[in-house]
C-alpha atoms as a PDB file:
ATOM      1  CA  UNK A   1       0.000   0.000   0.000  1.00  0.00           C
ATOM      2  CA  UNK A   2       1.491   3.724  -0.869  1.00  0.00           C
ATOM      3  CA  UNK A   3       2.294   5.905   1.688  1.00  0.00           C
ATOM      4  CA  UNK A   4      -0.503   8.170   0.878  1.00  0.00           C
ATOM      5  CA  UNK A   5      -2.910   5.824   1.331  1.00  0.00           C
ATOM      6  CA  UNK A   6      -1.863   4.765   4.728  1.00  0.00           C
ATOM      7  CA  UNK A   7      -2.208   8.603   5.601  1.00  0.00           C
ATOM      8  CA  UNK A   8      -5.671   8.902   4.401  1.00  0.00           C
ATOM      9  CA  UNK A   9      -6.918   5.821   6.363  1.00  0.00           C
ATOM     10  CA  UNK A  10      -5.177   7.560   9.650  1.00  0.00           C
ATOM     11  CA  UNK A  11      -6.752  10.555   9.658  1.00  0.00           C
ATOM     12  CA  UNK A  12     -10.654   8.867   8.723  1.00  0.00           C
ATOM     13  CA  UNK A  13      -9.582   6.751  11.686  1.00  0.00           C
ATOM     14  CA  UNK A  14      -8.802   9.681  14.352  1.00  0.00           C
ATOM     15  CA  UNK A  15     -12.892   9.996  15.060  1.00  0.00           C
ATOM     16  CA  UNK A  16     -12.890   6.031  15.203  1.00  0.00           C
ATOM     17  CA  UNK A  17     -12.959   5.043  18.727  1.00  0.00           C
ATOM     18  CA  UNK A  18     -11.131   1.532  17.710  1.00  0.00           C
ATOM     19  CA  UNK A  19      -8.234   3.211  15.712  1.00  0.00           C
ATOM     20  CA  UNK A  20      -8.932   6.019  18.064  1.00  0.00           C
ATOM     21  CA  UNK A  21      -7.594   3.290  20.964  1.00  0.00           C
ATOM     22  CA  UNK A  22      -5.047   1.695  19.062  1.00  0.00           C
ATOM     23  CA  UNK A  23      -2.896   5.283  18.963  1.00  0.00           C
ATOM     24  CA  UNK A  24      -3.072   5.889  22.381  1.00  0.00           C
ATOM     25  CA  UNK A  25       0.363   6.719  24.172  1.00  0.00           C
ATOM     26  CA  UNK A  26       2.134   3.589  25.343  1.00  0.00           C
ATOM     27  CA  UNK A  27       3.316   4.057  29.195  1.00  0.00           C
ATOM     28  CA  UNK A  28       5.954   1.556  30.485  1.00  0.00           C
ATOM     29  CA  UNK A  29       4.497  -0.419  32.995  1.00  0.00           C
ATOM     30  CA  UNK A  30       1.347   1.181  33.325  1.00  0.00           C
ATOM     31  CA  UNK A  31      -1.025  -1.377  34.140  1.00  0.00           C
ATOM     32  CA  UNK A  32       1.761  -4.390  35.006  1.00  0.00           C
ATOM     33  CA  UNK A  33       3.139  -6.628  37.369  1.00  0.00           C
ATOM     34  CA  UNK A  34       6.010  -3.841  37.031  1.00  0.00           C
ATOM     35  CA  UNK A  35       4.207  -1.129  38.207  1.00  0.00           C
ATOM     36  CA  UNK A  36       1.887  -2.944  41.011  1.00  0.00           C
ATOM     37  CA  UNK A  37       5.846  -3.977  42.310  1.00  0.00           C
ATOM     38  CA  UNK A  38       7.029  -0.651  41.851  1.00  0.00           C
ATOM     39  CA  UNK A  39       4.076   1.299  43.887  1.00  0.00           C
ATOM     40  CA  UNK A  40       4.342  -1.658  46.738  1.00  0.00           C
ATOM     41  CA  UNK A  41       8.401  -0.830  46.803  1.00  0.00           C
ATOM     42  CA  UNK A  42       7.448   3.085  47.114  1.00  0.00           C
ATOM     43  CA  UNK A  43       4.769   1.988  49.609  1.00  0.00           C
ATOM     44  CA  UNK A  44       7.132  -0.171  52.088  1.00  0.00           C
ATOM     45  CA  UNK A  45       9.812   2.554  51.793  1.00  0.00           C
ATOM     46  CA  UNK A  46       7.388   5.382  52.783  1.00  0.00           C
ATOM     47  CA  UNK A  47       6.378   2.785  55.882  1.00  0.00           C
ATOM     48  CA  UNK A  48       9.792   2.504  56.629  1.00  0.00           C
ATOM     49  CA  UNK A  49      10.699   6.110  56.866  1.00  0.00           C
ATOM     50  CA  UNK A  50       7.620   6.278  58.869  1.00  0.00           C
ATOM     51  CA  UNK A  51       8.238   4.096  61.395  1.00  0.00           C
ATOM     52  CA  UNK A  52      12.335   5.873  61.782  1.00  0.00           C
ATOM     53  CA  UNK A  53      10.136   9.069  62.320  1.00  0.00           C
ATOM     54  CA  UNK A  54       8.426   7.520  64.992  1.00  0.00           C
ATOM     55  CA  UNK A  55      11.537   5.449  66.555  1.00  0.00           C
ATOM     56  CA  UNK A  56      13.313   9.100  66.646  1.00  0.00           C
ATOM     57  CA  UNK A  57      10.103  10.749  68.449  1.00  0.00           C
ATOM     58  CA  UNK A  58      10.436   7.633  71.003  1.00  0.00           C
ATOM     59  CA  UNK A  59      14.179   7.767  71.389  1.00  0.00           C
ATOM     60  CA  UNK A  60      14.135  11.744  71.295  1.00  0.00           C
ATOM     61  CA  UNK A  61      11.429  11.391  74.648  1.00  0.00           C
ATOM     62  CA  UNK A  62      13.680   8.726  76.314  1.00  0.00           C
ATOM     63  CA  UNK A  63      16.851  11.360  76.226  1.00  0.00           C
ATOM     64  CA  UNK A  64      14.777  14.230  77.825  1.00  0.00           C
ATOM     65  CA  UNK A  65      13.444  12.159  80.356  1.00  0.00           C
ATOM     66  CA  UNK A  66      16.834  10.883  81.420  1.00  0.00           C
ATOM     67  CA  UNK A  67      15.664   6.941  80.468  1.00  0.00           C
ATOM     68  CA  UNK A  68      18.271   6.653  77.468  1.00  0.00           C
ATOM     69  CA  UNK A  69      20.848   7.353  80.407  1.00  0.00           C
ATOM     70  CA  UNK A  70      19.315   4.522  83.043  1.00  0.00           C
ATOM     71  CA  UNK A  71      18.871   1.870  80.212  1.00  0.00           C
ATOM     72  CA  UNK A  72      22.823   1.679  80.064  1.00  0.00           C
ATOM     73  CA  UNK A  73      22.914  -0.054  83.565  1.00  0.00           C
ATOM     74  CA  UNK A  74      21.571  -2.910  81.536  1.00  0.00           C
ATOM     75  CA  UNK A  75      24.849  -3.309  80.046  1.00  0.00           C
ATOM     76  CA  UNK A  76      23.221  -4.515  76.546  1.00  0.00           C
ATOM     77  CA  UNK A  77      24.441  -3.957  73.588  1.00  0.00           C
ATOM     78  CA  UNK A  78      24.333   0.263  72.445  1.00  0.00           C
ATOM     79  CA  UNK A  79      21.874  -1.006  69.801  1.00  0.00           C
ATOM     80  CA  UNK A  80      19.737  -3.259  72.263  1.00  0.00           C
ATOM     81  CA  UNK A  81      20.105   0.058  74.821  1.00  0.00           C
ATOM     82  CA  UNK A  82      18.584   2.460  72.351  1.00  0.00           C
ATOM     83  CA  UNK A  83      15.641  -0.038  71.691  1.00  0.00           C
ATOM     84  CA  UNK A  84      15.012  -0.952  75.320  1.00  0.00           C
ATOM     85  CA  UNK A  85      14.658   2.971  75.869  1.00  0.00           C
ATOM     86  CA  UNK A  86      12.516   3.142  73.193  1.00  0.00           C
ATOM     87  CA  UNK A  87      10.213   0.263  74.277  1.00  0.00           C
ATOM     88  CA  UNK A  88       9.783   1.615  77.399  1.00  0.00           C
ATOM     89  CA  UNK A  89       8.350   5.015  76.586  1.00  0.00           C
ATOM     90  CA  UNK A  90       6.490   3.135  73.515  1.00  0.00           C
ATOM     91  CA  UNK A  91       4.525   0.596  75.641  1.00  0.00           C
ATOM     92  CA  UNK A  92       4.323   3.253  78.355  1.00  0.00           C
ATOM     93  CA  UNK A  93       2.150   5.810  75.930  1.00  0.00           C
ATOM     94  CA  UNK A  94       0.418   3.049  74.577  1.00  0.00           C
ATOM     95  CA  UNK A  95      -0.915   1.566  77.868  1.00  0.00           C
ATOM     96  CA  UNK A  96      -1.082   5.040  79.894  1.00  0.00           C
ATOM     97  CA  UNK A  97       1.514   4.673  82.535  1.00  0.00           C
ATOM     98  CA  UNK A  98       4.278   7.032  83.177  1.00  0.00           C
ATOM     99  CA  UNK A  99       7.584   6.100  81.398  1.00  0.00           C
ATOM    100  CA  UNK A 100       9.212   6.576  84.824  1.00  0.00           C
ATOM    101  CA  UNK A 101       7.035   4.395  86.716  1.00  0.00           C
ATOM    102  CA  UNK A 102       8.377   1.547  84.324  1.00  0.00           C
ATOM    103  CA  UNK A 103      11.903   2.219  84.724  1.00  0.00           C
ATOM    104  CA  UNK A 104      11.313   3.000  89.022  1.00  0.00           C
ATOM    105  CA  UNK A 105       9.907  -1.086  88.752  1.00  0.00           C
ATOM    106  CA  UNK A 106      12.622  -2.167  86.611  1.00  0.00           C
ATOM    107  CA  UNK A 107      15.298  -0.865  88.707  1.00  0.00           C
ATOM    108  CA  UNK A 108      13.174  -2.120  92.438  1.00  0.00           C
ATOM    109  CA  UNK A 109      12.417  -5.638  90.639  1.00  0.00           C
ATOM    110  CA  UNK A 110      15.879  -6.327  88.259  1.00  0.00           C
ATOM    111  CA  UNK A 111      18.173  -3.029  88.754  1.00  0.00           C
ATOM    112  CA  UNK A 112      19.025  -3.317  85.152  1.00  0.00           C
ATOM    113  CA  UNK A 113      19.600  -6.864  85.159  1.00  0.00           C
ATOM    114  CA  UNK A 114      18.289  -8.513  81.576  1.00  0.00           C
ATOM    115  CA  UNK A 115      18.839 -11.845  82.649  1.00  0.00           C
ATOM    116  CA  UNK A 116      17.818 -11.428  85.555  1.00  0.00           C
ATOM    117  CA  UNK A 117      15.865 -15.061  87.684  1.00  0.00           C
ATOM    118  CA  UNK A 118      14.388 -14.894  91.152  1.00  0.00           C
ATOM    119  CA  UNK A 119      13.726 -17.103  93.949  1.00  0.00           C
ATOM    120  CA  UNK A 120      10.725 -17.731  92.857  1.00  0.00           C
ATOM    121  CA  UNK A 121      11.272 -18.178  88.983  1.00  0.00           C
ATOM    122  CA  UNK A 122      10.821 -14.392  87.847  1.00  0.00           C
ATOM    123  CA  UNK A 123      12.969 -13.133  84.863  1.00  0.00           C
ATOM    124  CA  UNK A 124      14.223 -10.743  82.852  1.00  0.00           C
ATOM    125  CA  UNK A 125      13.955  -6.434  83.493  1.00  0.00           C
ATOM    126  CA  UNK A 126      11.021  -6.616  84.941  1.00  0.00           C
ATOM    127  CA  UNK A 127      10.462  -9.841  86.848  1.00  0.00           C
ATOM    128  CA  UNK A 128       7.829 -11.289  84.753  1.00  0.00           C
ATOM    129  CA  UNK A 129       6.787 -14.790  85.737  1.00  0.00           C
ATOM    130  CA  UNK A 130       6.264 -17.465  83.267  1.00  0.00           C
ATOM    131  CA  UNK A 131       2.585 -17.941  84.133  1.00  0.00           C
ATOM    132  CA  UNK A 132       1.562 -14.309  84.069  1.00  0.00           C
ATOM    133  CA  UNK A 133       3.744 -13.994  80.366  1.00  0.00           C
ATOM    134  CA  UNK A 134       1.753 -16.417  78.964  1.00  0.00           C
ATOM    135  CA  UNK A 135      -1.279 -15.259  80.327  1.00  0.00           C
ATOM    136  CA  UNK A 136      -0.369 -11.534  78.784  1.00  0.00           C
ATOM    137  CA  UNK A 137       0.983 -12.942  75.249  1.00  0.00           C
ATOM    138  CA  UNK A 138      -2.266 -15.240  75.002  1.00  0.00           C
ATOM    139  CA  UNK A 139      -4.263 -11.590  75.563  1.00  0.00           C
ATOM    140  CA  UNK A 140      -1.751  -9.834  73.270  1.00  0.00           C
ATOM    141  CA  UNK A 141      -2.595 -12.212  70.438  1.00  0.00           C
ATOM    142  CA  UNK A 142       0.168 -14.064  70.186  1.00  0.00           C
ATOM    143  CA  UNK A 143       2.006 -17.032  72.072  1.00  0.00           C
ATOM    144  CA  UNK A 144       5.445 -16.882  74.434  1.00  0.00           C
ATOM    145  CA  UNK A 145       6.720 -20.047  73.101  1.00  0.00           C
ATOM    146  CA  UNK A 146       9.301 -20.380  75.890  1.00  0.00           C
ATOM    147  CA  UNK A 147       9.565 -18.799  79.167  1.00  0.00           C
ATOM    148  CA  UNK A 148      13.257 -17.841  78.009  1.00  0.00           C
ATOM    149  CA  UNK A 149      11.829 -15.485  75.929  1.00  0.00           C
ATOM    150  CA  UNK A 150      11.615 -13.138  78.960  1.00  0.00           C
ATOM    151  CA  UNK A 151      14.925 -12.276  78.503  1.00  0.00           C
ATOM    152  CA  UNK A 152      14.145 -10.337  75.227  1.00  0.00           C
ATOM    153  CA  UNK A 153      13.938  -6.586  76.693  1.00  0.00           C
ATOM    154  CA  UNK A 154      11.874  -5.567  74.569  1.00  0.00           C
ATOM    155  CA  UNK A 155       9.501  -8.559  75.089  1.00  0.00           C
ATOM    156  CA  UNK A 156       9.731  -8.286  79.153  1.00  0.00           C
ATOM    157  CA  UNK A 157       9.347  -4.555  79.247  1.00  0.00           C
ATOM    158  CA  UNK A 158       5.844  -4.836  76.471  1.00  0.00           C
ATOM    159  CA  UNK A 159       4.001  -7.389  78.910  1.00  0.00           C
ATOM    160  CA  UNK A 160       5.261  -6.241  82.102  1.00  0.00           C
ATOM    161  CA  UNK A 161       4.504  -2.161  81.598  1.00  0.00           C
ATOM    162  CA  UNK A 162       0.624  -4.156  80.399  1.00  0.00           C
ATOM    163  CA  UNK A 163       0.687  -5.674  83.103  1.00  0.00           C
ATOM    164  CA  UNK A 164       1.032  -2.823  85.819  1.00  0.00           C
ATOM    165  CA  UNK A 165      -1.446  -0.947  83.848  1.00  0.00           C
ATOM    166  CA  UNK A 166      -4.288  -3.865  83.928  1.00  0.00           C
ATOM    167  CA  UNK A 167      -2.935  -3.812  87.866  1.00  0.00           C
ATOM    168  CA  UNK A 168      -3.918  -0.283  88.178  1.00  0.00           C
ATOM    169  CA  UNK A 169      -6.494  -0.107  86.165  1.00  0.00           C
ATOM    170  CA  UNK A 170      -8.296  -3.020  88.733  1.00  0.00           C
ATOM    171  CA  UNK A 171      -6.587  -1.971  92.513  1.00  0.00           C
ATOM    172  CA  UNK A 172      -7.030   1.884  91.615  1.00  0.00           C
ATOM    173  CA  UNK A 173      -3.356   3.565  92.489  1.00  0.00           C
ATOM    174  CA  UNK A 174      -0.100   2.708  91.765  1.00  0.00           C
ATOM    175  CA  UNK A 175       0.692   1.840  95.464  1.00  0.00           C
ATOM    176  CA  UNK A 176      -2.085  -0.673  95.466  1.00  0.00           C
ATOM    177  CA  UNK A 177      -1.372  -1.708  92.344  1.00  0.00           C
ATOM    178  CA  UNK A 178       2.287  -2.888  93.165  1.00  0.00           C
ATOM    179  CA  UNK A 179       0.899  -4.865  96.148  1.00  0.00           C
ATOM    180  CA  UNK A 180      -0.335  -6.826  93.539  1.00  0.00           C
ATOM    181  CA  UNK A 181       2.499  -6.853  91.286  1.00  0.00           C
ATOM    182  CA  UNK A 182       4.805  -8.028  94.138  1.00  0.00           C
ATOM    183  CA  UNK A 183       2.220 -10.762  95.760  1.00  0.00           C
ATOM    184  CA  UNK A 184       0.287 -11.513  92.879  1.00  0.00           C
ATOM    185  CA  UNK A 185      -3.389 -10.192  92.727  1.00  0.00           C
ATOM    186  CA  UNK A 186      -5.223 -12.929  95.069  1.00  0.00           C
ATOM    187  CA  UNK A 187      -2.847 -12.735  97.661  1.00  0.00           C
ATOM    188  CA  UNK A 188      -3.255  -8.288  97.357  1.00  0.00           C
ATOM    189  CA  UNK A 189      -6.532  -8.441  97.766  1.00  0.00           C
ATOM    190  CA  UNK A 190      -5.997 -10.351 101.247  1.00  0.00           C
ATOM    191  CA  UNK A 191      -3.249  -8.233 101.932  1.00  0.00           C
ATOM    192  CA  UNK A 192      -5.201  -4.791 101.266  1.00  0.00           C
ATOM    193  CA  UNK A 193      -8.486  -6.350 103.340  1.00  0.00           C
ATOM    194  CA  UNK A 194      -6.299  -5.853 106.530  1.00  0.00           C
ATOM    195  CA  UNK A 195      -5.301  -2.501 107.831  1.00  0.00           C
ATOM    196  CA  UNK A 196      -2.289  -3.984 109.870  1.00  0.00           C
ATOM    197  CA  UNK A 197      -0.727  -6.233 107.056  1.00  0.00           C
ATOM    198  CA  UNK A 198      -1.825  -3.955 104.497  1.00  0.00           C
ATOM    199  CA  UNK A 199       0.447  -0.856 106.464  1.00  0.00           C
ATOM    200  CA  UNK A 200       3.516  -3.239 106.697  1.00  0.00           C
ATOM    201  CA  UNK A 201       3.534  -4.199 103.096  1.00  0.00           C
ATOM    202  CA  UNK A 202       2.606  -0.633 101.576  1.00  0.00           C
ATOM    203  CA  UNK A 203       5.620   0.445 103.594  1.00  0.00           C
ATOM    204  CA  UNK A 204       8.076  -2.092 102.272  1.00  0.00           C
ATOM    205  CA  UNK A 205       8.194  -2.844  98.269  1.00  0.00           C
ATOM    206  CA  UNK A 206       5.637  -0.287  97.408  1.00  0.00           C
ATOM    207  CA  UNK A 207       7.043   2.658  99.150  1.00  0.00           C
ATOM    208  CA  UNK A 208      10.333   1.417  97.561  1.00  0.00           C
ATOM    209  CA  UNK A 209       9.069   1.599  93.835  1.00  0.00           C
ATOM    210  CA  UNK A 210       7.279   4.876  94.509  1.00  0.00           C
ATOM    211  CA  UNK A 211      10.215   6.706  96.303  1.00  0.00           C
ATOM    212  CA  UNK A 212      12.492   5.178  93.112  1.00  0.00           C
ATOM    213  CA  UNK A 213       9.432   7.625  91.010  1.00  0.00           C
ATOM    214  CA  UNK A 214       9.336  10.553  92.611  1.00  0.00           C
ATOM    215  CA  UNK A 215      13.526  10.437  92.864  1.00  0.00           C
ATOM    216  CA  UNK A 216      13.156  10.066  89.056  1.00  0.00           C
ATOM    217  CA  UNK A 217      10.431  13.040  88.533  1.00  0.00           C
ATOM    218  CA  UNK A 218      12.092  15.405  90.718  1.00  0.00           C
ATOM    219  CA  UNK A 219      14.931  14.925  88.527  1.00  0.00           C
ATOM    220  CA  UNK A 220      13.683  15.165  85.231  1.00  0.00           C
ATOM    221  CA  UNK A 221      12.552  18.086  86.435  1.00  0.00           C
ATOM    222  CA  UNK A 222      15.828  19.385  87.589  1.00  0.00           C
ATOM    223  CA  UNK A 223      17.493  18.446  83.980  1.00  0.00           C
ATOM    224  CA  UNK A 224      14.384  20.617  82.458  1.00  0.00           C
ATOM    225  CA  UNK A 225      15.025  23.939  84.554  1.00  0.00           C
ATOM    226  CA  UNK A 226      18.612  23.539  83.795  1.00  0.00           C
ATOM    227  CA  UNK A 227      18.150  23.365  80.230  1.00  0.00           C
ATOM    228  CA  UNK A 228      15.885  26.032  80.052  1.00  0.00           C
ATOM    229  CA  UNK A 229      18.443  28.187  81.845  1.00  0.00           C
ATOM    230  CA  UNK A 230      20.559  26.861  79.854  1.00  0.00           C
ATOM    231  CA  UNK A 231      18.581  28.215  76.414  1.00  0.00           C
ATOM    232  CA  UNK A 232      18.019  31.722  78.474  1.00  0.00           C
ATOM    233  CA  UNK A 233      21.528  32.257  79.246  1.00  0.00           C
ATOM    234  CA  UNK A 234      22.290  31.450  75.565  1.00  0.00           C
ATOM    235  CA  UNK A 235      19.798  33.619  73.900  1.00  0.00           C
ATOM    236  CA  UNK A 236      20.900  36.219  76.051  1.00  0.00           C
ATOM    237  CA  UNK A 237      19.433  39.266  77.377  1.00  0.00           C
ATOM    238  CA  UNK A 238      15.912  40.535  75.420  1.00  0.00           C
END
């Protein structure tokens, strides 16, 4: 067929919705495999930049309130210490205790020790037994697998800050609350019933924990006045 020919049939076909579609731009990968990979690579990368915002927001929080300095007690790893700080303020938000109250436990029940096993079969940061991690993993949605996995920081801090929360959330204070986290609730709730036992044991690990917190507020809020002076005296007068 002549070239002029093939020219004429193009332009009767431009009104033609079938040679209209045949003409249309060709874009690589527009409705592939290729670009359904390409948009889920874009989509995990913008996830993971998402969750480095966040892990810098939760380590950022843990350096102002002096918990990225008590987490090196621990003597983990620097990596593990920056994501043991970071768990506790994260599970602390998310189950509406005070970051400190976690670490005042945590240094009353393990002082920093990770692999940390008491008397009674306790372990890890912050003394979790086997019974009650099961119990909280079960209610988490998943499963412990083995008791040894108390020693994972992360893990131990994550059910034992729930934990203290479900304990205050049922006893009413914090004080009450670690009656039951040192006896166990059934045994609290005998303890509490009597004013003369109840006195004795508020005044023992309970007052311990507690005076560990308010030691830890009262300096927080020492490092904050002394950093404000701190911006004052460099912005400087006006």
């Amino acid at each position: 067929m002549k070239s002029w020919a093939v020219a004429l049939m193009m332009m009767a076909g431009v009104g033609s919705g079938s040679v209209a579609h045949a003409f249309q731009p060709y874009i690589p990968g527009g409705k592939t495999s290729e670009m359904r990979e390409l948009r889920a690579k874009l989509a995990e990368q913008e996830d993971h930049l998402a969750r480095l915002e966040r892990e810098a927001e939760l380590y950022a929080e843990a350096e102002v309130l002096g918990i990225a300095n008590a987490v090196q007690a621990s003597q983990l790893p620097e990596r593990q210490q920056r994501r043991l700080a970071m768990a506790i303020v994260r599970e602390a938000r998310a189950n509406g205790v005070d970051p400190l109250l976690v670490v005042a436990v945590i240094r009353t029940e393990s002082s920093f020790n990770n692999y940390a096993v008491s008397h009674v079969g306790a372990m890890g940061l912050m003394q979790v037994m086997p019974d009650t991690g099961t119990y909280l993993a079960d209610k988490a949605g998943f499963k412990l697998q083995r008791s040894t996995n108390l020693f994972d920081s992360e893990l131990n801090v994550e059910l034992g800050t729930a934990y203290l929360a479900n304990l205050i959330s049922r006893f009413g204070t914090p004080e009450r609350a670690l009656v039951a986290y040192n006896a166990g609730p059934t045994l609290a709730r005998k303890i509490l019933a009597q004013t003369d036992i109840r006195e004795r044991f508020m005044a023992g690990y309970p007052a311990k924990v507690m005076r560990e917190f308010r030691r830890l507020k009262t300096q927080n809020t020492t490092r904050e006045l002394t950093q404000l002076d701190s911006r004052k005296v460099a912005k400087g007068p006006g």
